[in-house]
N, C-alpha and C. Protein backbone atom coordinates (compact mmCIF):
# COMPACT_ATOMS: atom_id res chain seq x y z
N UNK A 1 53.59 -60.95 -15.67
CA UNK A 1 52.35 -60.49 -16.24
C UNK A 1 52.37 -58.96 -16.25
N UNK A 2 51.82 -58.28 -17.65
CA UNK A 2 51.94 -56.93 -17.47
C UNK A 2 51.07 -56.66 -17.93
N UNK A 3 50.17 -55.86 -16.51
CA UNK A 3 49.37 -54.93 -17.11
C UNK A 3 49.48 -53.76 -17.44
N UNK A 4 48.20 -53.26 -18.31
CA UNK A 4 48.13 -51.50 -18.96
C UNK A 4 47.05 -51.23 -19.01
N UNK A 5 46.79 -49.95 -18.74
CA UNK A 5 45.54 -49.12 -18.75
C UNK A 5 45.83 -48.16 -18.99
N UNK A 6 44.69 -48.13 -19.89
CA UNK A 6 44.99 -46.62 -20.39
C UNK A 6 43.50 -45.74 -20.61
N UNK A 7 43.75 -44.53 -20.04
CA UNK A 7 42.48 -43.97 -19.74
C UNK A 7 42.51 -42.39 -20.67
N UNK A 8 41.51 -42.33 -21.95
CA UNK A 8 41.73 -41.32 -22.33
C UNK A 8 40.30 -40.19 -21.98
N UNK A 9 40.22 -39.16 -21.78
CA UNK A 9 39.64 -38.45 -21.22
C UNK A 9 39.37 -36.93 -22.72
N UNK A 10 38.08 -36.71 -22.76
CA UNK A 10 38.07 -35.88 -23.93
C UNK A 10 37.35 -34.81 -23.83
N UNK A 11 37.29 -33.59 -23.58
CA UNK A 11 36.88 -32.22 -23.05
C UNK A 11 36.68 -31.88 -24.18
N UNK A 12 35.25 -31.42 -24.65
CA UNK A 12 34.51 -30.40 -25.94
C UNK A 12 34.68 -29.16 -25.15
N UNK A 13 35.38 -28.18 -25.50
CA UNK A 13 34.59 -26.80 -25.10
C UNK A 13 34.01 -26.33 -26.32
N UNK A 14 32.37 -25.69 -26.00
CA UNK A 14 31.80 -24.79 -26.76
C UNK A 14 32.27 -23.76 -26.70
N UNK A 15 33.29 -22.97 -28.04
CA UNK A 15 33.22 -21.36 -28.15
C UNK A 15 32.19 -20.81 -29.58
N UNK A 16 32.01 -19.59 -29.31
CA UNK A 16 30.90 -18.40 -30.03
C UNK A 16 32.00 -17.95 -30.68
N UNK A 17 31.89 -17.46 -31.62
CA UNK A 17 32.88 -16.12 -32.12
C UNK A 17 31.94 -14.87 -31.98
N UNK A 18 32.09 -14.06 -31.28
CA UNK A 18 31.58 -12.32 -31.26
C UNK A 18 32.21 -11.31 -31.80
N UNK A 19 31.45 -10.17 -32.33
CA UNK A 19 31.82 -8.99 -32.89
C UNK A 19 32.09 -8.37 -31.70
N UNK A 20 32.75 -7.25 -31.53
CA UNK A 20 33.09 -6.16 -30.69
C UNK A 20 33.07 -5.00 -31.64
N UNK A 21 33.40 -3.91 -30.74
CA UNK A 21 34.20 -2.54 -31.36
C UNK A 21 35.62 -2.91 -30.57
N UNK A 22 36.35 -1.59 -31.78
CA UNK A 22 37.59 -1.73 -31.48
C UNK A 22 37.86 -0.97 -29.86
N UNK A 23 37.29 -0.82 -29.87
CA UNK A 23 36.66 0.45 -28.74
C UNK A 23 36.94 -0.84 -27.02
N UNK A 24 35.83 -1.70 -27.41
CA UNK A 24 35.50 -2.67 -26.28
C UNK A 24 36.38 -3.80 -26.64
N UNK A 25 36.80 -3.77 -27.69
CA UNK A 25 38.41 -4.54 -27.59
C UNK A 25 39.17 -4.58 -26.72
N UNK A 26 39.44 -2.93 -27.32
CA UNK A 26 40.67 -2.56 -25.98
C UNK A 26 40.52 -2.48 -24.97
N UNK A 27 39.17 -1.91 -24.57
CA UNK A 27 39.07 -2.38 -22.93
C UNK A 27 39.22 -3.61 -22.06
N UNK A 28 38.85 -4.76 -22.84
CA UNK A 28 38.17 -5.54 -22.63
C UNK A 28 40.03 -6.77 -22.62
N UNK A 29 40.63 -6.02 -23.60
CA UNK A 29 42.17 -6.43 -23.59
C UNK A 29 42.62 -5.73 -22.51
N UNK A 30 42.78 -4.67 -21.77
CA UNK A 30 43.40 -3.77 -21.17
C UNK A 30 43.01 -4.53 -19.51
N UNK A 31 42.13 -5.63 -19.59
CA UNK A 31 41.17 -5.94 -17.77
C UNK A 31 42.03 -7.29 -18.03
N UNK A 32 42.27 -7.99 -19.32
CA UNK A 32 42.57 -9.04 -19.52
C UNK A 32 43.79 -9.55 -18.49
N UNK A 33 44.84 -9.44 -18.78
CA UNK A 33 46.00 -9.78 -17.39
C UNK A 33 46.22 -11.33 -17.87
N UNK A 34 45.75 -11.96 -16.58
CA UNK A 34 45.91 -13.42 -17.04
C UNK A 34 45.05 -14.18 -17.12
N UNK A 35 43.51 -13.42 -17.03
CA UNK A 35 42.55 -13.98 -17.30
C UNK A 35 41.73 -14.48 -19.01
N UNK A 36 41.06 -15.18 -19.37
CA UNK A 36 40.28 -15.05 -20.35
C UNK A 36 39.15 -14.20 -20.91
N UNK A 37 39.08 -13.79 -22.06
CA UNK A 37 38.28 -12.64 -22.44
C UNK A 37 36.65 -13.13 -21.54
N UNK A 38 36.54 -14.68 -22.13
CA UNK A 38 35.01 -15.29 -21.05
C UNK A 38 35.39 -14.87 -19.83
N UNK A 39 36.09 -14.89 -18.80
CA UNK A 39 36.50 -15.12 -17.32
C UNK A 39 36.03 -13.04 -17.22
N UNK A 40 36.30 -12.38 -18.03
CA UNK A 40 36.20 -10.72 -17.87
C UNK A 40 35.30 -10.53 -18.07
N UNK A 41 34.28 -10.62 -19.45
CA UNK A 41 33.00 -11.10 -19.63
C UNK A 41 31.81 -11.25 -18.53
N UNK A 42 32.84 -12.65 -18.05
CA UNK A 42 31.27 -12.80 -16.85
C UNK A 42 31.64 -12.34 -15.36
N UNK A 43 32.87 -11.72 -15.22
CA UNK A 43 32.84 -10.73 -14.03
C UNK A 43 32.60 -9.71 -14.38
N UNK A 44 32.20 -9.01 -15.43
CA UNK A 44 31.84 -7.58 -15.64
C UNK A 44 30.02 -8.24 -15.58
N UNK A 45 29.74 -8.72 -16.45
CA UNK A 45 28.27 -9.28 -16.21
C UNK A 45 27.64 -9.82 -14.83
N UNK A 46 28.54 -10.48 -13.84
CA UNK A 46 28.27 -11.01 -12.39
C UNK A 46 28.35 -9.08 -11.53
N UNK A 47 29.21 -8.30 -11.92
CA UNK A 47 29.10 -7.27 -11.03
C UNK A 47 27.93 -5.96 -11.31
N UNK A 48 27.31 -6.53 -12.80
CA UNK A 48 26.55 -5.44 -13.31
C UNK A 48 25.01 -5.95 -12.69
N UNK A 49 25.19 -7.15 -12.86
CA UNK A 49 23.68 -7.63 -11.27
C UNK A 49 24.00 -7.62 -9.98
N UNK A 50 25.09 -7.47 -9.42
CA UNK A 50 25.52 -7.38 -8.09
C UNK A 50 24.75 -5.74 -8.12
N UNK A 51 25.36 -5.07 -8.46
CA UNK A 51 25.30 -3.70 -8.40
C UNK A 51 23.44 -3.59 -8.72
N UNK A 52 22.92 -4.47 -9.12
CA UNK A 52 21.62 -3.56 -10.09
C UNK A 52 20.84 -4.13 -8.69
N UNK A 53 21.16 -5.21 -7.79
CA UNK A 53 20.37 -5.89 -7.17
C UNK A 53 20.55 -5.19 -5.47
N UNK A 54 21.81 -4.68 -5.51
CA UNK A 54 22.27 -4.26 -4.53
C UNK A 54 21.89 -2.54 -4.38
N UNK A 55 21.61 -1.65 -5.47
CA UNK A 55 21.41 -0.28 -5.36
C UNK A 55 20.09 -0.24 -6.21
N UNK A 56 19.07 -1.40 -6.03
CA UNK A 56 17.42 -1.38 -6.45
C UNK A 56 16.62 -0.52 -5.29
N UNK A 57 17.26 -1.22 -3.56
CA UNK A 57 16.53 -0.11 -2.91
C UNK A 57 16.49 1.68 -2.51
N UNK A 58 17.68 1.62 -2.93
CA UNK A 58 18.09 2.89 -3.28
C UNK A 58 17.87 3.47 -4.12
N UNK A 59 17.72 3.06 -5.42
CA UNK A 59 16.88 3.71 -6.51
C UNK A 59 15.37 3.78 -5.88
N UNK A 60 14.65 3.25 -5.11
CA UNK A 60 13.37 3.30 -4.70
C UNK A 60 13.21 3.88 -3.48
N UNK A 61 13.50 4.00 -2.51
CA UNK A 61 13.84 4.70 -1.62
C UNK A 61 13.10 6.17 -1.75
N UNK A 62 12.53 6.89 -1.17
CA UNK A 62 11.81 7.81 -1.03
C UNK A 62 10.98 7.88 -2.47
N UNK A 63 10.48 6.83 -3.20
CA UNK A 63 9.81 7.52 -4.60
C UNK A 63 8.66 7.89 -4.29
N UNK A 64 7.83 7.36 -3.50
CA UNK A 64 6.26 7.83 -3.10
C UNK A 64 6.43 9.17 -1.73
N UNK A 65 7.54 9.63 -1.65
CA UNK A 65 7.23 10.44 -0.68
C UNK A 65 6.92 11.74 -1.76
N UNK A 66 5.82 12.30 -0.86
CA UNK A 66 5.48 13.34 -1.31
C UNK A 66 3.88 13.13 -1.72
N UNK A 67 3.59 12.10 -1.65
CA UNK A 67 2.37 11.55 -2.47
C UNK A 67 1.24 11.23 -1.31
N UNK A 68 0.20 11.89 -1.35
CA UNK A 68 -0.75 12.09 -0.12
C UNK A 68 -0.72 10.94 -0.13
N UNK A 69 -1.68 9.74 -1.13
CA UNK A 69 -1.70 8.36 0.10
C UNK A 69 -0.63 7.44 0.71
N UNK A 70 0.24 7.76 -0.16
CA UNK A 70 1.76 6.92 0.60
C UNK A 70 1.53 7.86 2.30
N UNK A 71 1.54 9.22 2.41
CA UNK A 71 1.93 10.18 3.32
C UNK A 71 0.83 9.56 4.43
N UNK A 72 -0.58 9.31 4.09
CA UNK A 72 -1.37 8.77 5.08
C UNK A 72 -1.16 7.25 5.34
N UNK A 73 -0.91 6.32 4.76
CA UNK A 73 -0.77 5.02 5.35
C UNK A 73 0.55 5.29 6.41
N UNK A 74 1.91 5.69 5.80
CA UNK A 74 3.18 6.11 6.46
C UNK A 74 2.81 7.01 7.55
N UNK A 75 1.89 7.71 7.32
CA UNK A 75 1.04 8.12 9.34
C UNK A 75 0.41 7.33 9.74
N UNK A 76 -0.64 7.10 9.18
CA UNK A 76 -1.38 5.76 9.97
C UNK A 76 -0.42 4.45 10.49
N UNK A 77 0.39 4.46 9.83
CA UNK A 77 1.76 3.07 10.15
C UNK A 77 2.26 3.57 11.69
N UNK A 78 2.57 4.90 11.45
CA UNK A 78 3.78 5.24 12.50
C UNK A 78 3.04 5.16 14.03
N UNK A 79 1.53 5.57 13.79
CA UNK A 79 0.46 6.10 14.86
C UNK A 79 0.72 4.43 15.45
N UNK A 80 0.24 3.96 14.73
CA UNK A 80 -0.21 1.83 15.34
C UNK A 80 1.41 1.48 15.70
N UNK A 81 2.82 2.08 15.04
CA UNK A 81 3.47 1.58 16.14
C UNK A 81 3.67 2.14 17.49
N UNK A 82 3.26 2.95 17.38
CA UNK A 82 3.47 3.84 18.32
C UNK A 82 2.51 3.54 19.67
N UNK A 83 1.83 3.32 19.38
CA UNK A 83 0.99 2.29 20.16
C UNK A 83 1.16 0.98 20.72
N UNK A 84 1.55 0.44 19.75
CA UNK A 84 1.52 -0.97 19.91
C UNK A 84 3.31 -1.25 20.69
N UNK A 85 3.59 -0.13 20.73
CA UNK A 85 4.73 -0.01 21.22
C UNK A 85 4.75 0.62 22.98
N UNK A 86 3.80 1.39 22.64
CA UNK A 86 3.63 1.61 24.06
C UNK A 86 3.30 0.26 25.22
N UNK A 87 1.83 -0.10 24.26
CA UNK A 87 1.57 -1.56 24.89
C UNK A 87 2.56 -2.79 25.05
N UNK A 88 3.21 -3.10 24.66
CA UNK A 88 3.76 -4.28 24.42
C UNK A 88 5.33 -4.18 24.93
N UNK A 89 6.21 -2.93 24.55
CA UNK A 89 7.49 -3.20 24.60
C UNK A 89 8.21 -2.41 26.09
């Protein structure tokens, strides 16, 4: 008795066609290596929110200094730990 099986398996990939410049061509050829233009794509896109998410507090970081009511709550803050530090710790 002989059996057979046969198992066929069928993968759609969705591709886009995009415009570039010749400009971001070549760059974009030049990162390539052995990766895919998608695979460069979404590590340049994964590191451009790494970066935006990672240097947000730093872009914010001192923006209200200088500004009387930021300057009085940021005293009034420091006074109550200072206190509450005495008491407690």
């Amino acid at each position: 008795m002989n059996l057979s099986i046969e198992i066929f398996i069928h993968i759609q990939v969705m591709a886009k066609t995009i415009m570039v410049s010749n400009e971001i061509y070549k760059e974009l050829k030049a990162r390539k290596n052995d990766k895919s233009f998608s695979e460069i794509i979404t590590s340049l896109i994964e590191k451009k929110e790494r970066k935006t998410v990672k240097n947000l507090f730093d872009e914010c970081f001192g923006l209200l200094e200088g500004d009387k009511e930021y300057d009085k709550i940021m005293n009034d803050l420091k006074k109550g730990w200072k206190k509450w530090t005495e008491e407690y710790a």
